[in-house]
C-alpha atoms as a PDB file:
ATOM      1  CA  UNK A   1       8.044  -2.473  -8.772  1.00  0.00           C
ATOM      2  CA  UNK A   2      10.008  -3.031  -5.472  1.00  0.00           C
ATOM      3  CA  UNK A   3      13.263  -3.673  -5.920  1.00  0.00           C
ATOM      4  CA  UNK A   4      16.054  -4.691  -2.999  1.00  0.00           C
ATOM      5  CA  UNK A   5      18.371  -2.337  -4.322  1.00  0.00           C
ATOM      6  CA  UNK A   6      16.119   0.844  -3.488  1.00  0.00           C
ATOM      7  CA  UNK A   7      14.215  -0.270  -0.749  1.00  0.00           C
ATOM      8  CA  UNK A   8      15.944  -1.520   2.540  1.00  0.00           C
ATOM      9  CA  UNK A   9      12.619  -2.490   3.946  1.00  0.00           C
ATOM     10  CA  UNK A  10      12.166  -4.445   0.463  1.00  0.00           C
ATOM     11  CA  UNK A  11      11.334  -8.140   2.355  1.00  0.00           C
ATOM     12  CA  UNK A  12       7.941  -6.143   3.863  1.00  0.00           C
ATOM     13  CA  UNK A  13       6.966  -4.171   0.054  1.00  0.00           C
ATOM     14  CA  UNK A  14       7.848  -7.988  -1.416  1.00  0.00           C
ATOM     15  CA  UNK A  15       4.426  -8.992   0.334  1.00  0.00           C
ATOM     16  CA  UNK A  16       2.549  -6.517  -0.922  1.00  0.00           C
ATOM     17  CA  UNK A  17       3.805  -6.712  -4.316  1.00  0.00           C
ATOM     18  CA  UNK A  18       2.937 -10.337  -4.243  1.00  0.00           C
ATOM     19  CA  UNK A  19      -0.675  -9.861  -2.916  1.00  0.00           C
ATOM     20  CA  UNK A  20      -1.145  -7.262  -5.892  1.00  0.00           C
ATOM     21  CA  UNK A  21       0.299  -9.899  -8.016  1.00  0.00           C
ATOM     22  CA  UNK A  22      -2.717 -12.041  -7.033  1.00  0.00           C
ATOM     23  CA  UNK A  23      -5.638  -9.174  -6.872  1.00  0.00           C
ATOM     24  CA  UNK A  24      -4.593  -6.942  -9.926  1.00  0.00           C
ATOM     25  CA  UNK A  25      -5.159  -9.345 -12.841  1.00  0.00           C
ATOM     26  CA  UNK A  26      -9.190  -8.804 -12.371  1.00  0.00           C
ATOM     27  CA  UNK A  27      -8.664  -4.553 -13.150  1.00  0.00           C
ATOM     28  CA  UNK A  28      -9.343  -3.912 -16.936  1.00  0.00           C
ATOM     29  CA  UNK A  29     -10.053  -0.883 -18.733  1.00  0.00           C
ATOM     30  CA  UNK A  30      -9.590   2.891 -16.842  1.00  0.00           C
ATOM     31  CA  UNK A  31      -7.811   2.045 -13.684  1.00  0.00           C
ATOM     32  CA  UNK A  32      -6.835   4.832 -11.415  1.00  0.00           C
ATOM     33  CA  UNK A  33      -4.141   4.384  -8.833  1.00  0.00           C
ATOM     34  CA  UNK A  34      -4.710   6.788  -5.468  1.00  0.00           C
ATOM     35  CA  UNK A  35      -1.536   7.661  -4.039  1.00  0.00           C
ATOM     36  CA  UNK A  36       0.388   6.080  -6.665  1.00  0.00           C
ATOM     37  CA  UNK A  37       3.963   6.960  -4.707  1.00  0.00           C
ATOM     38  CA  UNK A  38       6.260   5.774  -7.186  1.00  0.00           C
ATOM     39  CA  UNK A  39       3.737   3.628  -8.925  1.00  0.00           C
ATOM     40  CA  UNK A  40       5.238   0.768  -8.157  1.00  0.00           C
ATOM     41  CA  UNK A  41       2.417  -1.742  -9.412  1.00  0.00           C
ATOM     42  CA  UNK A  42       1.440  -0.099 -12.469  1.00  0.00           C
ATOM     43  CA  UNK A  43       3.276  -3.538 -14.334  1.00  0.00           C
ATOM     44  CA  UNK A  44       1.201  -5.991 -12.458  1.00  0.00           C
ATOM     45  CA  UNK A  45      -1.702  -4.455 -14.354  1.00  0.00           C
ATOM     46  CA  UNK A  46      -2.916  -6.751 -17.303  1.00  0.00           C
ATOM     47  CA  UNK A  47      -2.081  -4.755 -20.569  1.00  0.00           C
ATOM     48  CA  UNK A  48      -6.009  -3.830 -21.711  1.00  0.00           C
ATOM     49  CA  UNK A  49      -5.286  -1.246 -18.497  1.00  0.00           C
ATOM     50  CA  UNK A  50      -4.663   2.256 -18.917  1.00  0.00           C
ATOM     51  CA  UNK A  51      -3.198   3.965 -15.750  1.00  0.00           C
ATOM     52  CA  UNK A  52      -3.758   6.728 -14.135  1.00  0.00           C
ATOM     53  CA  UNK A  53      -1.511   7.745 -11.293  1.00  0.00           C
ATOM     54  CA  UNK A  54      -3.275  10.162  -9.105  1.00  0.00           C
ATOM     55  CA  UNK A  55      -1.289  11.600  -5.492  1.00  0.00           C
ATOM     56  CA  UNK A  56      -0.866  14.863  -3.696  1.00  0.00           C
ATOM     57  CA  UNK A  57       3.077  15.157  -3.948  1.00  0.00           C
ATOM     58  CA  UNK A  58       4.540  16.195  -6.686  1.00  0.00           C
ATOM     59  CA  UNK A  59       7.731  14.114  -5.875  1.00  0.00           C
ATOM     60  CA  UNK A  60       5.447  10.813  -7.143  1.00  0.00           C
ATOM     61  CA  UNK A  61       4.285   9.311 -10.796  1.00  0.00           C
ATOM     62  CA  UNK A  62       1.148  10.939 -10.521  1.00  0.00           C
ATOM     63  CA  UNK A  63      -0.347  12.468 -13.719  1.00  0.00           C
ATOM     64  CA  UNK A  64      -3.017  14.665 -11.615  1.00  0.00           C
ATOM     65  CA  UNK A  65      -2.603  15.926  -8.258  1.00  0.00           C
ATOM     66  CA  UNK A  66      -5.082  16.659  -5.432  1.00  0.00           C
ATOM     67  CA  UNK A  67      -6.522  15.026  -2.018  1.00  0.00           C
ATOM     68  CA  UNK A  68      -7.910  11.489  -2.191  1.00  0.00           C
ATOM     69  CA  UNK A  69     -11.016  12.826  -0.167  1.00  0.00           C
ATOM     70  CA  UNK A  70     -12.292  15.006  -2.911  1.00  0.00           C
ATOM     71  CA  UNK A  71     -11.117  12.828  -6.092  1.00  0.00           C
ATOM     72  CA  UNK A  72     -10.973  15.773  -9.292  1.00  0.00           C
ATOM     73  CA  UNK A  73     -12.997  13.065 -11.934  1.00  0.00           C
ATOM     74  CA  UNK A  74     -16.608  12.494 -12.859  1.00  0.00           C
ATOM     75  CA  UNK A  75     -18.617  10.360 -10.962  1.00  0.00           C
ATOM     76  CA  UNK A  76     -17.878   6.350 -12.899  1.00  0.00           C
ATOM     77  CA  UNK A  77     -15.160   7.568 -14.985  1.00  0.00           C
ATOM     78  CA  UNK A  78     -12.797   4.696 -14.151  1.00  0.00           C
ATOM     79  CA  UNK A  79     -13.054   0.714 -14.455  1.00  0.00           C
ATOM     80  CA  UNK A  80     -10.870  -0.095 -11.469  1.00  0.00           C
ATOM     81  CA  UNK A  81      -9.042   2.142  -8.487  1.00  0.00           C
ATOM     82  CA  UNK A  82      -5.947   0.995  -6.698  1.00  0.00           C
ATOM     83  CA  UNK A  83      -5.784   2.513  -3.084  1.00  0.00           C
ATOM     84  CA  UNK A  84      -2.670   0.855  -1.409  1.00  0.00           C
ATOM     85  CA  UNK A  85      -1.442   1.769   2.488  1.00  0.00           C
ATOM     86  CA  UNK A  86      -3.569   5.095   1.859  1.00  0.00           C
ATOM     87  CA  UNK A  87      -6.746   5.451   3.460  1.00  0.00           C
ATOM     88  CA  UNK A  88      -5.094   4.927   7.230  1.00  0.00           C
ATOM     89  CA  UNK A  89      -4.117   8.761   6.304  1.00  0.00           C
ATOM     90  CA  UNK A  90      -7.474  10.550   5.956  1.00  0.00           C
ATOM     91  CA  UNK A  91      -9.465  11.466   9.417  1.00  0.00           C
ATOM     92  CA  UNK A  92     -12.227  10.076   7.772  1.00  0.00           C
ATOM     93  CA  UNK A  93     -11.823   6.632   5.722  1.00  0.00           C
ATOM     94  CA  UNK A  94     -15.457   6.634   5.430  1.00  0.00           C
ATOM     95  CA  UNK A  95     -15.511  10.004   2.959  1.00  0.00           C
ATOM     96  CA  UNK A  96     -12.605   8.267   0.916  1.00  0.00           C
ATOM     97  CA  UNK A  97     -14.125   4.975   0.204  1.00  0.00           C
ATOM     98  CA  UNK A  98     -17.073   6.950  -0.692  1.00  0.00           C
ATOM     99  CA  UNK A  99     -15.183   8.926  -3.437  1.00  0.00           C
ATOM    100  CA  UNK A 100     -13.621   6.008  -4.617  1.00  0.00           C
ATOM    101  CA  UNK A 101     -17.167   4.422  -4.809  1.00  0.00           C
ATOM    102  CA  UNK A 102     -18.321   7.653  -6.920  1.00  0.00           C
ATOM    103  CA  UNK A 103     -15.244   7.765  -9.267  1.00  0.00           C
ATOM    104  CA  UNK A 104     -15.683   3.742 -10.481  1.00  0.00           C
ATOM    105  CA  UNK A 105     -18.255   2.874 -12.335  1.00  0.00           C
ATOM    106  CA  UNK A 106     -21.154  -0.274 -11.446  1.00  0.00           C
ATOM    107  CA  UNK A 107     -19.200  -3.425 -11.236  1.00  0.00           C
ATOM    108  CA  UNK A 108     -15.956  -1.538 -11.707  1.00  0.00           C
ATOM    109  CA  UNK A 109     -13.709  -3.695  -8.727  1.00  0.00           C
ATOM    110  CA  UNK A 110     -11.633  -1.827  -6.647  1.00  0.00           C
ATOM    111  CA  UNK A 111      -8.135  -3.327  -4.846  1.00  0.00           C
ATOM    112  CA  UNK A 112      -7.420  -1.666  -1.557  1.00  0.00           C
ATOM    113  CA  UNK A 113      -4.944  -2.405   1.582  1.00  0.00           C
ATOM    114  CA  UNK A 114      -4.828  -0.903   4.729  1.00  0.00           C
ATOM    115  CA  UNK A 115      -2.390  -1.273   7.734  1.00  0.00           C
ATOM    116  CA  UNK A 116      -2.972  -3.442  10.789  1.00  0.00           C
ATOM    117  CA  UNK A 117       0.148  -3.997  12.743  1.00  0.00           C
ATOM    118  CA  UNK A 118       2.888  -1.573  11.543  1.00  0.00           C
ATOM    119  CA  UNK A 119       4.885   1.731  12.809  1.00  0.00           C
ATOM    120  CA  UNK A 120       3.204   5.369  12.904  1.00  0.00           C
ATOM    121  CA  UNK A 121       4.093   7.151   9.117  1.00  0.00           C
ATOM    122  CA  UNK A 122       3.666  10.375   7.773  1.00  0.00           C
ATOM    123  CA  UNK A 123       2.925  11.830  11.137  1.00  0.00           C
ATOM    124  CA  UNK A 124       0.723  13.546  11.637  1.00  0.00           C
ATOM    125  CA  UNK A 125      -1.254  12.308   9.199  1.00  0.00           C
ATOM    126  CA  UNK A 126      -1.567   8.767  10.462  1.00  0.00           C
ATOM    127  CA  UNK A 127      -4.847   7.957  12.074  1.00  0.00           C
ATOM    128  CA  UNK A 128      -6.333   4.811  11.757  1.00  0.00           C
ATOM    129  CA  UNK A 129      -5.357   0.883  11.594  1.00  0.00           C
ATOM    130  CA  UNK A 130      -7.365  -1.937   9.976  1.00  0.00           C
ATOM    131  CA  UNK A 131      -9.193  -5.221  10.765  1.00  0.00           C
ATOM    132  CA  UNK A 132     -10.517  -7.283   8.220  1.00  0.00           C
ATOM    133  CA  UNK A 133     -13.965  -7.046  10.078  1.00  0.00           C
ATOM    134  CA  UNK A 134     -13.331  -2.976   9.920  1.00  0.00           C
ATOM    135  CA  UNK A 135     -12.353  -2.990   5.694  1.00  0.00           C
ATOM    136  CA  UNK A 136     -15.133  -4.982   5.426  1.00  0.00           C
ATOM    137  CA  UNK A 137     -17.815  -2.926   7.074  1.00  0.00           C
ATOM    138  CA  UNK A 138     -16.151   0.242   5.540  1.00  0.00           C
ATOM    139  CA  UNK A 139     -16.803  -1.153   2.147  1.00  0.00           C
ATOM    140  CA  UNK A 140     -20.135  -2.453   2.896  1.00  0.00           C
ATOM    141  CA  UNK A 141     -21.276   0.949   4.011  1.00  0.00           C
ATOM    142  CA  UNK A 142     -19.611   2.410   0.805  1.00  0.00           C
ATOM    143  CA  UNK A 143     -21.332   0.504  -1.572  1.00  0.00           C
ATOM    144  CA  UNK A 144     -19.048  -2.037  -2.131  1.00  0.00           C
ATOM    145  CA  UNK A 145     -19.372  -6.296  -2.440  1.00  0.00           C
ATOM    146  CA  UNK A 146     -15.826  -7.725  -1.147  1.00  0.00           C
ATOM    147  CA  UNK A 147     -14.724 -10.366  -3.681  1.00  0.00           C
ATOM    148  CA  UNK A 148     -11.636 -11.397  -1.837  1.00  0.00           C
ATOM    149  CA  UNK A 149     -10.062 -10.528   1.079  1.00  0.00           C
ATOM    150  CA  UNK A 150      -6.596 -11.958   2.739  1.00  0.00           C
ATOM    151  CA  UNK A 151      -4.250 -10.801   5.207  1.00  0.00           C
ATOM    152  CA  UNK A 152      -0.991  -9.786   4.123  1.00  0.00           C
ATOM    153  CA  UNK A 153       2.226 -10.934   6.274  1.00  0.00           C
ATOM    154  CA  UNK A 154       1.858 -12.138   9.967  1.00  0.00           C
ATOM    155  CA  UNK A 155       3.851 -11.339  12.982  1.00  0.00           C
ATOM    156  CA  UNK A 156       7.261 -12.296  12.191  1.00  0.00           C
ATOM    157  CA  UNK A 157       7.439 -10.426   8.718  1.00  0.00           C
ATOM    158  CA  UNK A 158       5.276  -6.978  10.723  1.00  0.00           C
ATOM    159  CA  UNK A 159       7.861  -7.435  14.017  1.00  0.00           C
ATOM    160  CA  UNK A 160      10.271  -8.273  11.369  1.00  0.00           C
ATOM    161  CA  UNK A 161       9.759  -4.979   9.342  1.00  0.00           C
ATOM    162  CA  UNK A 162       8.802  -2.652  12.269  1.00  0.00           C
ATOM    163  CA  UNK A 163      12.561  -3.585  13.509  1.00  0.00           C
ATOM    164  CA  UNK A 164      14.156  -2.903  10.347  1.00  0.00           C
ATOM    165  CA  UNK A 165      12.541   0.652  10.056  1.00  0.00           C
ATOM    166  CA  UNK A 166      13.582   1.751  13.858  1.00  0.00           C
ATOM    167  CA  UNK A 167      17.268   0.429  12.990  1.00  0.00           C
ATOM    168  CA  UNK A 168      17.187   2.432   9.768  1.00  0.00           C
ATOM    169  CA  UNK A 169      15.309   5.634  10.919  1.00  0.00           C
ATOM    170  CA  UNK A 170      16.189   6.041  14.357  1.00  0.00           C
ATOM    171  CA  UNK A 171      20.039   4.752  13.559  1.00  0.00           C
ATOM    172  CA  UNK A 172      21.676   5.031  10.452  1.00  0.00           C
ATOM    173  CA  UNK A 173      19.699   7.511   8.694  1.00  0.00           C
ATOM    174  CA  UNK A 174      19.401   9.861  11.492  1.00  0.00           C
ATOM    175  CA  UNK A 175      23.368   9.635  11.857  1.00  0.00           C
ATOM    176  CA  UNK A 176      24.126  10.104   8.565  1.00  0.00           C
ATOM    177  CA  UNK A 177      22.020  13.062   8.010  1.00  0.00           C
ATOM    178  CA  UNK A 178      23.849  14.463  11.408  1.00  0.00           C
ATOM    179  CA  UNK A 179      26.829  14.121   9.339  1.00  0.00           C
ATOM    180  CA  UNK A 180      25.801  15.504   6.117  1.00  0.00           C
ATOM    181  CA  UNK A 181      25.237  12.751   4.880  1.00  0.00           C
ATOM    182  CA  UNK A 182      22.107  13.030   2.828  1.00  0.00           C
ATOM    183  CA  UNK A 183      22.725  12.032  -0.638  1.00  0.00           C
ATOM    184  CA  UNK A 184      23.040   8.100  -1.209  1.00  0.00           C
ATOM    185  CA  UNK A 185      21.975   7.470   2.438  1.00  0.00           C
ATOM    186  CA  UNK A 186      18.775   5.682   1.383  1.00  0.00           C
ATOM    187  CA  UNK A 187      20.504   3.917  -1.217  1.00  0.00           C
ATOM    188  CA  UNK A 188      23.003   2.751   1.403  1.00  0.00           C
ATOM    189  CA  UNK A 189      20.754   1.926   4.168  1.00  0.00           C
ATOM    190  CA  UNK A 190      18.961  -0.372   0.891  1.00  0.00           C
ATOM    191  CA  UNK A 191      22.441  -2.463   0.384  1.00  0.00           C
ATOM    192  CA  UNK A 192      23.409  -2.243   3.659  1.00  0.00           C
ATOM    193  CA  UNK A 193      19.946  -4.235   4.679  1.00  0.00           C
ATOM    194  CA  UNK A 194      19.869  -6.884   2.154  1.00  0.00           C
ATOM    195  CA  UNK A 195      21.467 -10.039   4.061  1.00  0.00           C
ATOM    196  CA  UNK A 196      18.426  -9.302   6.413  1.00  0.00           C
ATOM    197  CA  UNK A 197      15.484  -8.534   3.545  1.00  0.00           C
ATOM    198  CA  UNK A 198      17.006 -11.982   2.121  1.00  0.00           C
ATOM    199  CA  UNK A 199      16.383 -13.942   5.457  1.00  0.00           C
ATOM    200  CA  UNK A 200      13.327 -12.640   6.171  1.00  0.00           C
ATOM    201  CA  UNK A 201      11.981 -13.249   2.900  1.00  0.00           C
ATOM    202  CA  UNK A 202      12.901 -17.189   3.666  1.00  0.00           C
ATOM    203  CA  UNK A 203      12.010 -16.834   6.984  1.00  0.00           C
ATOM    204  CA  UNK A 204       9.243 -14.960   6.847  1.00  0.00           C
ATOM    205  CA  UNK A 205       5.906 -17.175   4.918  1.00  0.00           C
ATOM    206  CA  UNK A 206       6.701 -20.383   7.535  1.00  0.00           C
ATOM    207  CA  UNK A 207       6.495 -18.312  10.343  1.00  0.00           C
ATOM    208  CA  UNK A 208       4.270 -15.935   9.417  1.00  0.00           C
ATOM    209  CA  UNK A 209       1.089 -18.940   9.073  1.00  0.00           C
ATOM    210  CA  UNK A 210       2.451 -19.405  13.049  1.00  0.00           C
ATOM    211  CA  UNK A 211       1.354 -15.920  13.764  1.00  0.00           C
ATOM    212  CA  UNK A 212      -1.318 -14.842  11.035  1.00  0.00           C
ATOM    213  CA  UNK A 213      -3.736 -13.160  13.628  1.00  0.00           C
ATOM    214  CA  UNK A 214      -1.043 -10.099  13.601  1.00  0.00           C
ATOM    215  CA  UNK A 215      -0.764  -9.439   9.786  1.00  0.00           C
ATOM    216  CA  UNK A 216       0.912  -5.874   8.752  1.00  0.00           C
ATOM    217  CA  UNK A 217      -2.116  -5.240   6.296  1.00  0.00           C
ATOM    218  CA  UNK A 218      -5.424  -6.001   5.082  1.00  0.00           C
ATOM    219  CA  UNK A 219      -5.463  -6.683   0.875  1.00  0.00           C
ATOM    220  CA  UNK A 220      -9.081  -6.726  -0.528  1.00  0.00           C
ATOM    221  CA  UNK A 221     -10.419  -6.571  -4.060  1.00  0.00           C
ATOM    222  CA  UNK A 222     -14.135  -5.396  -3.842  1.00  0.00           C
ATOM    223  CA  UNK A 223     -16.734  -4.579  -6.914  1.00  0.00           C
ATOM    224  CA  UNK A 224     -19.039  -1.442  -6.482  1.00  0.00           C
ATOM    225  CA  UNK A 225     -22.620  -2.109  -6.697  1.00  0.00           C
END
């Protein structure tokens, strides 16, 4: 999971760990986890769950590699399918909810988030951002019934965040890597940011349910038909 001590941008990945807290209790059985990254909800899982990590970089957790548009598994092998912050990245979000439709089986329940309000990444593969009216129609069109939806954050913790990553990008990262600096610089920018992560972790659910109309994602957990 998230941790402060890794993550200087930990107060923003502390939302979505807590949303997954609330959505992954209901995946049993086969569950396969596009872009995994670092797997970093593979504990929330309830313990009947055996995980697959799928991603395309072999710098993650992933067991099998490949592109989450053309999924390498039979068609209903899995139970359940975790898709987090992922399908923003594929010029067609369509294809991919339709291959994670044909990879679960009928009534397997997929849990999926997608950004609203937050920063270009992985550019250029960044090409899309999220309503709750546009997850919603995806998945309809896909197959899919949504079983819960909610949005995740609200202005203060996105502005919050988005702040954060320009300070640490654009500033200290960039500086230190001018310098040579390269080895311990994430770890550094991590330590470096927790006074803010721990404000804005107060700060953040209060004023957040001022602004809710600009969350930073879209968490969903949907069961194919």
């Amino acid at each position: 999971m998230w941790s402060p001590l890794r993550d200087y941008n930990y107060s923003v990945h502390k939302l979505l760990q807590d949303a997954a807290r609330r959505h992954l209790g209901a995946l049993h059985g086969r569950v396969l986890d596009v872009g995994c990254g670092t797997a970093p909800y593979r504990e929330l899982l309830p313990d009947d769950a055996v995980y697959v990590g799928f991603d395309r970089s072999r710098n993650s957790e992933a067991v099998v590699l490949g592109a989450a548009d053309a999924l390498p598994f039979a068609d209903g092998s899995f139970d359940g399918v975790i898709c987090t912050e992922m399908i923003e990245q594929s010029p067609r979000p369509w294809q991919m909810i339709a291959e994670l439709g044909r990879v679960l089986r009928s009534g397997g329940r997929l849990y999926l988030t997608a950004p609203f309000d937050w920063h270009f990444f992985d550019e250029p593969y960044d090409y899309f951002r999220f309503t709750t009216h546009g997850v919603r129609a995806l998945l309809s069109d896909g197959g899919f019934r949504v079983e819960r939806m909610e949005k995740v954050g609200g202005m203060f913790s996105a502005f919050a965040g988005k702040l954060l990553e320009k300070v640490v990008q654009d500033g200290w990262l960039r500086a230190a890597h001018r310098i040579g600096l390269r080895r311990g610089s994430y770890f550094l920018a991590a330590i470096g940011s927790l006074p803010w992560n721990a404000a804005v972790t107060v700060l953040a659910p209060p004023l957040d349910r001022i602004g809710n109309r600009n969350p930073f994602s879209v968490a969903v957990t949907a069961v194919r038909a």
